[in-house]
Protein backbone atom coordinates (compact mmCIF):
# COMPACT_ATOMS: atom_id res chain seq x y z
CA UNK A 1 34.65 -4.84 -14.24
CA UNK A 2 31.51 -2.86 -15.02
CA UNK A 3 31.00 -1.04 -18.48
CA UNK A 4 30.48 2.58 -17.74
CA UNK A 5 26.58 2.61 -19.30
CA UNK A 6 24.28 5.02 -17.74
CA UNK A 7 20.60 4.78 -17.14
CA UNK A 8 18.29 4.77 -19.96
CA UNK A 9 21.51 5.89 -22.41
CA UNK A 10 21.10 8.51 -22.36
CA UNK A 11 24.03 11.61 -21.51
CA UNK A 12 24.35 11.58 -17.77
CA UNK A 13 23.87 14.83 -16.00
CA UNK A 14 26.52 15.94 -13.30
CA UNK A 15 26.11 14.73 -9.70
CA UNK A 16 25.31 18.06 -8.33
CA UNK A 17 22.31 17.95 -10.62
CA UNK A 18 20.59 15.25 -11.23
CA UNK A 19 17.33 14.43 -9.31
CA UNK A 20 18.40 10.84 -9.38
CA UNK A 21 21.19 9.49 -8.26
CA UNK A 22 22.02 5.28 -9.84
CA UNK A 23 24.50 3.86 -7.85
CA UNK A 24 25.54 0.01 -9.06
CA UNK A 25 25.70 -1.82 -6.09
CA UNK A 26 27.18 -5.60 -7.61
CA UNK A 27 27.67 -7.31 -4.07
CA UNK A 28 26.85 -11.13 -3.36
CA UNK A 29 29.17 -12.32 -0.77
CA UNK A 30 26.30 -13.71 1.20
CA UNK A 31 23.66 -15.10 -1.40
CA UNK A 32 22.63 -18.34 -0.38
CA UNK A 33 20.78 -20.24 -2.97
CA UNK A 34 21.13 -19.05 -7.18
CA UNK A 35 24.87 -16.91 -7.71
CA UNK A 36 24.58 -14.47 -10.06
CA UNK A 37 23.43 -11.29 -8.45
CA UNK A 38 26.59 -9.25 -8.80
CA UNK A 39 25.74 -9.35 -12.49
CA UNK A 40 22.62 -7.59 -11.58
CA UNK A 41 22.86 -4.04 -11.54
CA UNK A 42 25.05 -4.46 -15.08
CA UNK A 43 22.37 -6.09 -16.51
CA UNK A 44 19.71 -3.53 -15.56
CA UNK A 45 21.76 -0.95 -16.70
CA UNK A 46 22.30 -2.55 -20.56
CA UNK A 47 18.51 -3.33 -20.37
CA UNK A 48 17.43 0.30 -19.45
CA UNK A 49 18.78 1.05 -22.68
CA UNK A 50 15.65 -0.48 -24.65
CA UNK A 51 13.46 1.17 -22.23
CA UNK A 52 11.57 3.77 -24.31
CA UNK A 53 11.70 7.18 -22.75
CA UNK A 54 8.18 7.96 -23.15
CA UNK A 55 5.99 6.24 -20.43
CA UNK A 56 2.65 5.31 -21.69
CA UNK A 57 1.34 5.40 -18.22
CA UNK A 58 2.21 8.71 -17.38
CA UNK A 59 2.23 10.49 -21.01
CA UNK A 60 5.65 11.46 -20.41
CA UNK A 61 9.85 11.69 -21.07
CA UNK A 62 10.19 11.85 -17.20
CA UNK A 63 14.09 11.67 -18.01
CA UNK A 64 13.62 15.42 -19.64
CA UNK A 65 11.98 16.40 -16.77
CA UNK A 66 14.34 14.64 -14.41
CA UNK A 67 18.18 14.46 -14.70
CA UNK A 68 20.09 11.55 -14.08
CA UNK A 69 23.52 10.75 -12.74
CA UNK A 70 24.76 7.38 -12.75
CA UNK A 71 28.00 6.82 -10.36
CA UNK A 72 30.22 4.75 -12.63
CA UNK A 73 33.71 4.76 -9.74
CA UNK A 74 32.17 4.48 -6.55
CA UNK A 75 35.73 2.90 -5.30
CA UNK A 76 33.63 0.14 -2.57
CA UNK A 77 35.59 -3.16 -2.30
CA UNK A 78 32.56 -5.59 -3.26
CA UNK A 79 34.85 -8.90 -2.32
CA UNK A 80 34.73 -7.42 1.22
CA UNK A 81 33.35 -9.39 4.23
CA UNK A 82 29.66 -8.25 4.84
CA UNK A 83 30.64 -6.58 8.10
CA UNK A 84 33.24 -4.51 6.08
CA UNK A 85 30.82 -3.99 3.29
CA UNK A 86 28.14 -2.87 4.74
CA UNK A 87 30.36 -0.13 7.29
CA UNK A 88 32.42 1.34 3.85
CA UNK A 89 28.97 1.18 2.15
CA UNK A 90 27.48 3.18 5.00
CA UNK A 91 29.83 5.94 4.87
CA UNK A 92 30.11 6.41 0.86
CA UNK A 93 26.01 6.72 1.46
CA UNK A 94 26.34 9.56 4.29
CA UNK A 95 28.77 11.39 2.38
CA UNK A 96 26.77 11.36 -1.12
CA UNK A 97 23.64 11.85 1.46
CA UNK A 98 25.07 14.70 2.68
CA UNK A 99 26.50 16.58 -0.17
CA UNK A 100 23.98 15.78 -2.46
CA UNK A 101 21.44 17.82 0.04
CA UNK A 102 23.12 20.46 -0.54
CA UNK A 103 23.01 21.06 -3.64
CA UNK A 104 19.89 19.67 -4.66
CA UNK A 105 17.49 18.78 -1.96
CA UNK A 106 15.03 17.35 -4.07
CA UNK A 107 17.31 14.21 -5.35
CA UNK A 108 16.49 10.86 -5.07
CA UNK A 109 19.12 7.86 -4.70
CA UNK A 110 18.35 4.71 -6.47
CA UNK A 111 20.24 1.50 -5.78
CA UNK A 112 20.76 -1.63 -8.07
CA UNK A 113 21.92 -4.81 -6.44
CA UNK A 114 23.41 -7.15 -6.06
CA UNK A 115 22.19 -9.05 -3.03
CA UNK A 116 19.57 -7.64 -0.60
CA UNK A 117 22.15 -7.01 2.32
CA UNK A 118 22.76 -3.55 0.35
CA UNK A 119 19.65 -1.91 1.57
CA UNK A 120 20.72 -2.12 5.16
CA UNK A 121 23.80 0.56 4.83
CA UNK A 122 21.80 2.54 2.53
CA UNK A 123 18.72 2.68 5.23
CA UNK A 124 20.97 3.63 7.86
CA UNK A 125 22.56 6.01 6.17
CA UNK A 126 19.07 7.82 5.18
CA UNK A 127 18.03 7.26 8.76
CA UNK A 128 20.87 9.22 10.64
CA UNK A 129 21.63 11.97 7.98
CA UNK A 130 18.42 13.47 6.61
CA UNK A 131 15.34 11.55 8.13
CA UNK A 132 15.21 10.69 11.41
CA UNK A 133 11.29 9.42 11.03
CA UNK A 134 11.75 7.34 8.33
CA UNK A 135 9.61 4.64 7.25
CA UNK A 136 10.68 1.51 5.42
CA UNK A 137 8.75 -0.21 2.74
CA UNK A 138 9.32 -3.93 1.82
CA UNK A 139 8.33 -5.42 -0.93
CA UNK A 140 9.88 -9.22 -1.41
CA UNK A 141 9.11 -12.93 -0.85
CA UNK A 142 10.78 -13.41 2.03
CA UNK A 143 10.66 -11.85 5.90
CA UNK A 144 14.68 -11.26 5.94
CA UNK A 145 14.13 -11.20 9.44
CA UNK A 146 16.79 -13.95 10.50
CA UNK A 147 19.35 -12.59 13.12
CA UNK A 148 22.20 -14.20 11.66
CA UNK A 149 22.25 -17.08 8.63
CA UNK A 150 24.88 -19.86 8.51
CA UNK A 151 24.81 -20.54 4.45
CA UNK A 152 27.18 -17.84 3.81
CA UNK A 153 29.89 -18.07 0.72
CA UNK A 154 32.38 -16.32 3.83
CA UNK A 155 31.91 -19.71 5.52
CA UNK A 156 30.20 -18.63 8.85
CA UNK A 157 27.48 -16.88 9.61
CA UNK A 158 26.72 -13.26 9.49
CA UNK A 159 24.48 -10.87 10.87
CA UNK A 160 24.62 -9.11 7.63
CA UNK A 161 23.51 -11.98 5.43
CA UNK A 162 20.70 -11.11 2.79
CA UNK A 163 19.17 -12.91 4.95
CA UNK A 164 19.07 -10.89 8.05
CA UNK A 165 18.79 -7.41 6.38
CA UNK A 166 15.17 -6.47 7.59
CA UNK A 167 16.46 -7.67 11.09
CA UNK A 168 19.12 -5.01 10.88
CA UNK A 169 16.85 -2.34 9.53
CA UNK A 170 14.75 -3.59 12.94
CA UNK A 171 17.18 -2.89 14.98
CA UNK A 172 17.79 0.83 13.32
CA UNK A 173 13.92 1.14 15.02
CA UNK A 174 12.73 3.04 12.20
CA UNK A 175 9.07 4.45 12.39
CA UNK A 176 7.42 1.65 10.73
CA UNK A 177 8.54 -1.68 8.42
CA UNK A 178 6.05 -2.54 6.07
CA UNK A 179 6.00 -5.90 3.83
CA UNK A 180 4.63 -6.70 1.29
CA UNK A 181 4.48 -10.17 -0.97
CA UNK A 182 6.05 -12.36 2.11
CA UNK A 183 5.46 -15.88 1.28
CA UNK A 184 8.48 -17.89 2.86
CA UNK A 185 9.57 -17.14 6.42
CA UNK A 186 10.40 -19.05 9.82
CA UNK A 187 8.69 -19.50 12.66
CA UNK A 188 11.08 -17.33 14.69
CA UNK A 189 10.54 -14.74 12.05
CA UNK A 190 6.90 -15.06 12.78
CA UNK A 191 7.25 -14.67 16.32
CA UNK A 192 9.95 -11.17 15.78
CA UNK A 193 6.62 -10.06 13.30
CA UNK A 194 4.62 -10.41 16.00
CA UNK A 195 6.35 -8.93 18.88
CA UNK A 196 7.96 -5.84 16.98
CA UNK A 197 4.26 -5.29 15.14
CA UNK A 198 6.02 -5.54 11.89
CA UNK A 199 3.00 -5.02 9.53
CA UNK A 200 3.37 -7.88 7.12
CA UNK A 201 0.52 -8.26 4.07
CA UNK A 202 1.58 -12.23 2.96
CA UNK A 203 1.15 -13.08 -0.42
CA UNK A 204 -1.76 -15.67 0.04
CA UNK A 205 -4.26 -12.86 1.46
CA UNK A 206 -3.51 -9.84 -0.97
CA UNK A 207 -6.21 -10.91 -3.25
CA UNK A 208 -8.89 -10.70 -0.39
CA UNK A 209 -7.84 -7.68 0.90
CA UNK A 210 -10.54 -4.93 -0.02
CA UNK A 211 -8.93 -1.64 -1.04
CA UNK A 212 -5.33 -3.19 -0.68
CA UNK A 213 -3.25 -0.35 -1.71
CA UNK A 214 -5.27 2.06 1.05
CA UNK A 215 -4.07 -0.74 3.69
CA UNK A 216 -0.62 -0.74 2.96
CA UNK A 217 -0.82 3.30 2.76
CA UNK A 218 -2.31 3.59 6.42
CA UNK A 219 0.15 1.56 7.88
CA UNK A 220 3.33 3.34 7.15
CA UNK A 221 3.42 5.62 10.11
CA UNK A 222 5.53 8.81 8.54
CA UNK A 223 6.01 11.03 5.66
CA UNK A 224 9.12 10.11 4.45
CA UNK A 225 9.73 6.26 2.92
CA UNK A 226 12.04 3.94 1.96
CA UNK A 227 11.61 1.79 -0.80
CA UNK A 228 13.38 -1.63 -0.65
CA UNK A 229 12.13 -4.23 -3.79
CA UNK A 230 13.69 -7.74 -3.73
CA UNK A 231 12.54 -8.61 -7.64
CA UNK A 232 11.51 -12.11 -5.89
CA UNK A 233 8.40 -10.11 -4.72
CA UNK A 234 7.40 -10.85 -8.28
CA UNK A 235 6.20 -14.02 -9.40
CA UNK A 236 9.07 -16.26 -11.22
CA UNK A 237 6.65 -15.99 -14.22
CA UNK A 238 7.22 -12.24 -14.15
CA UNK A 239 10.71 -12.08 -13.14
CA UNK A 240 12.50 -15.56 -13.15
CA UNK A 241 15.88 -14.39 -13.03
CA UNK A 242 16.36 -13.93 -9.18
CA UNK A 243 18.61 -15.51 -6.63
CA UNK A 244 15.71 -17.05 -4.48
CA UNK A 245 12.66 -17.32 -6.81
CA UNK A 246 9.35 -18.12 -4.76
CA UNK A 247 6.16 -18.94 -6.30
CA UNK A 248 2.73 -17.14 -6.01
CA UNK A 249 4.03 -13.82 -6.22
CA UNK A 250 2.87 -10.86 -7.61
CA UNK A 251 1.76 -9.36 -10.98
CA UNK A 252 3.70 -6.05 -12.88
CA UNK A 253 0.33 -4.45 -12.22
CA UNK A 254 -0.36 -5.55 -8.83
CA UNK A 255 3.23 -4.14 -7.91
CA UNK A 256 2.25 -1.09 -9.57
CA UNK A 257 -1.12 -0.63 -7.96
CA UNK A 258 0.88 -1.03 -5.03
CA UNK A 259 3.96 1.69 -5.29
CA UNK A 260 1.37 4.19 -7.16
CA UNK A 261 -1.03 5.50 -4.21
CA UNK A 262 2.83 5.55 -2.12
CA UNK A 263 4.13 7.70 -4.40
CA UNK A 264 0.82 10.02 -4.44
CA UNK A 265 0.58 10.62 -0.21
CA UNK A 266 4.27 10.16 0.82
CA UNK A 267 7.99 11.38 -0.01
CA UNK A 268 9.67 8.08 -0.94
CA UNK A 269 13.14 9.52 -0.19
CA UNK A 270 15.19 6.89 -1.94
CA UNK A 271 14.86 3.48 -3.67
CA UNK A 272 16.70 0.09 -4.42
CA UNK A 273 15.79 -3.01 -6.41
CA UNK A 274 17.72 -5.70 -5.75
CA UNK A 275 18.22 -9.49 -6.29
CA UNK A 276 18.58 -9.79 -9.63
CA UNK A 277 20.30 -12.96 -11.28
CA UNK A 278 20.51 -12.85 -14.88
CA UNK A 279 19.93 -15.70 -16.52
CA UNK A 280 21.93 -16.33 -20.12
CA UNK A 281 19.40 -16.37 -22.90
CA UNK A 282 17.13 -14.39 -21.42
CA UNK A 283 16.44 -10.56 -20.58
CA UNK A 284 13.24 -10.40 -19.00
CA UNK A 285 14.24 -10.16 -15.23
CA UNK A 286 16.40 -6.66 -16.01
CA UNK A 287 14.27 -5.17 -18.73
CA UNK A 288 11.26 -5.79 -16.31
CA UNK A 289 13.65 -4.02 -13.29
CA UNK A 290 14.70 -1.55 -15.42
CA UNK A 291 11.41 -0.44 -16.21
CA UNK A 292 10.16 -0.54 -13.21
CA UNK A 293 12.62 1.78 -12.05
CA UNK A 294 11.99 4.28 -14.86
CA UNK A 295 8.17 4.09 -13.55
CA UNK A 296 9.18 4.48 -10.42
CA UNK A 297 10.77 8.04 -11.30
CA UNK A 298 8.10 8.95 -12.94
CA UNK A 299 5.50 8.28 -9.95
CA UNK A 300 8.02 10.52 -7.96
CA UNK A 301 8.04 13.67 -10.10
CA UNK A 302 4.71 13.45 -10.58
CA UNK A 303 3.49 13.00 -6.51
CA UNK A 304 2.25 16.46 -7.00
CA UNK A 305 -0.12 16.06 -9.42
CA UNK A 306 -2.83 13.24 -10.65
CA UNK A 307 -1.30 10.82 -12.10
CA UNK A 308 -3.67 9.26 -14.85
């Protein structure tokens, strides 16, 4: 069972409040390499509370500026089959979607996984409640463009794996899919790239990409943006505690350099990071997620105006 610790530490505002919304999403009933990413979204949330609330990159407490609600009881069955999963974690997503729009339009969702098959109910639920032209944005070491995957803890395979979850989101036929970081894929997965004009930037040519982050930009078709971060995106020197690690990834500033410019020209509507593994001894993965996240907020309150 997960200890009831909010974001940061700090007191956590109520629901109908807060500009972001944490919901602890510990689900790994499909991982198929490293266990260990139910533990995830626990860890993040112990390590966000050595995350110092003033951000030296934005000269800010963006928690005083933003309140935050962390959902302690969501009441989702995370031993449930990923076909079951993913359907109750739909719904719980509409229905937080839909009230939280009215009473604060400007909120933001952030999930914590758990595996990456999470992101697939949440985009769905985005897509068919509030925005209809929604783009997604992938950042992550692998395609996840399978249609189904075999190497299941279930036993069989599953169109929901982690494995298939950017196949799903395909099939949703959102405005645009943008990746970012690929650097492990199959050939089929090539092939669906291809055909589907999935805009994928692999790891091996980011460095020779001239104005990088103005690439990525011009290729997400629409306004409003989804933000889906496997933590394997990173390189295992960065963050080694992840379920599929894959080297040659990127750098905590390349990442940033990234998200930044995103955050500037678009309205990234809601977030998850996902993937983490803990691994005993060490805290770098989820003080490294959990800081990212708090960045992340901080980009999105401050879209309006230069960010230094």
């Amino acid at each position: 069972m997960m200890k009831n610790i909010n974001f940061l530490g700090i007191k956590p505002y109520p629901l109908n409040k807060a500009r972001f919304v944490i919901l602890p999403l510990p689900y790994d009933q499909t991982v198929s390499y490293g266990r260990g990413t139910a533990n995830g979204p626990q860890a993040i949330l112990e390590a966000s509370t050595q995350v110092e609330l003033y951000d030296e990159e934005l000269g800010q407490e963006t928690c005083l500026k933003a309140p935050v609600h962390t959902i302690h009881n969501s009441g989702l069955n995370f031993a449930a089959s990923p076909e079951r999963f993913a359907k109750s974690l739909e719904d719980y997503a509409k229905k937080l979607l839909t009230q939280s729009a009215i009473h604060n339009p400007q909120f933001t969702f952030v999930g914590l996984g758990g595996e990456h098959s999470v992101s697939y109910p949440l985009i769905k639920a985005y897509k068919e409640t509030l925005y209809p032209k929604l783009s997604i944005l992938h950042l992550d070491a692998h395609s996840d463009l399978r249609d189904e995957y075999a190497e299941t803890n279930v036993g069989k395979g599953s169109k929901y794996s982690h494995a298939c979850v950017m196949r799903r989101v395909l099939d949703l036929k959102p405005k645009s899919i943008v990746q970012v970081g690929i650097r492990n894929l199959t050939s089929n997965c090539v092939r669906l790239i291809k055909q589907n004009k999935v805009k994928t930037f692999f790891a091996h040519h980011l460095s020779r990409i001239p104005n990088l982050a103005s690439r990525i930009l011009d290729t997400i078709a629409t306004n409003d943006v989804y933000l889906t971060i496997d933590l394997d995106c990173f390189d295992p020197s960065v963050v080694p505690g992840v379920g599929t690690p894959e080297p040659g990834g990127l750098g905590w500033y390349e990442v940033l350099n990234i998200l930044r410019p995103v955050f500037r020209a678009k309205n990234v509507v809601g977030i998850d990071v996902v993937e983490l593994a803990p691994i005993k001894g060490s805290n770098i993965s989820e003080f490294t997620a959990a800081k990212l996240i708090y960045r992340l907020m901080g980009y999105k309150i401050s879209q309006s105006t230069k960010i230094p």
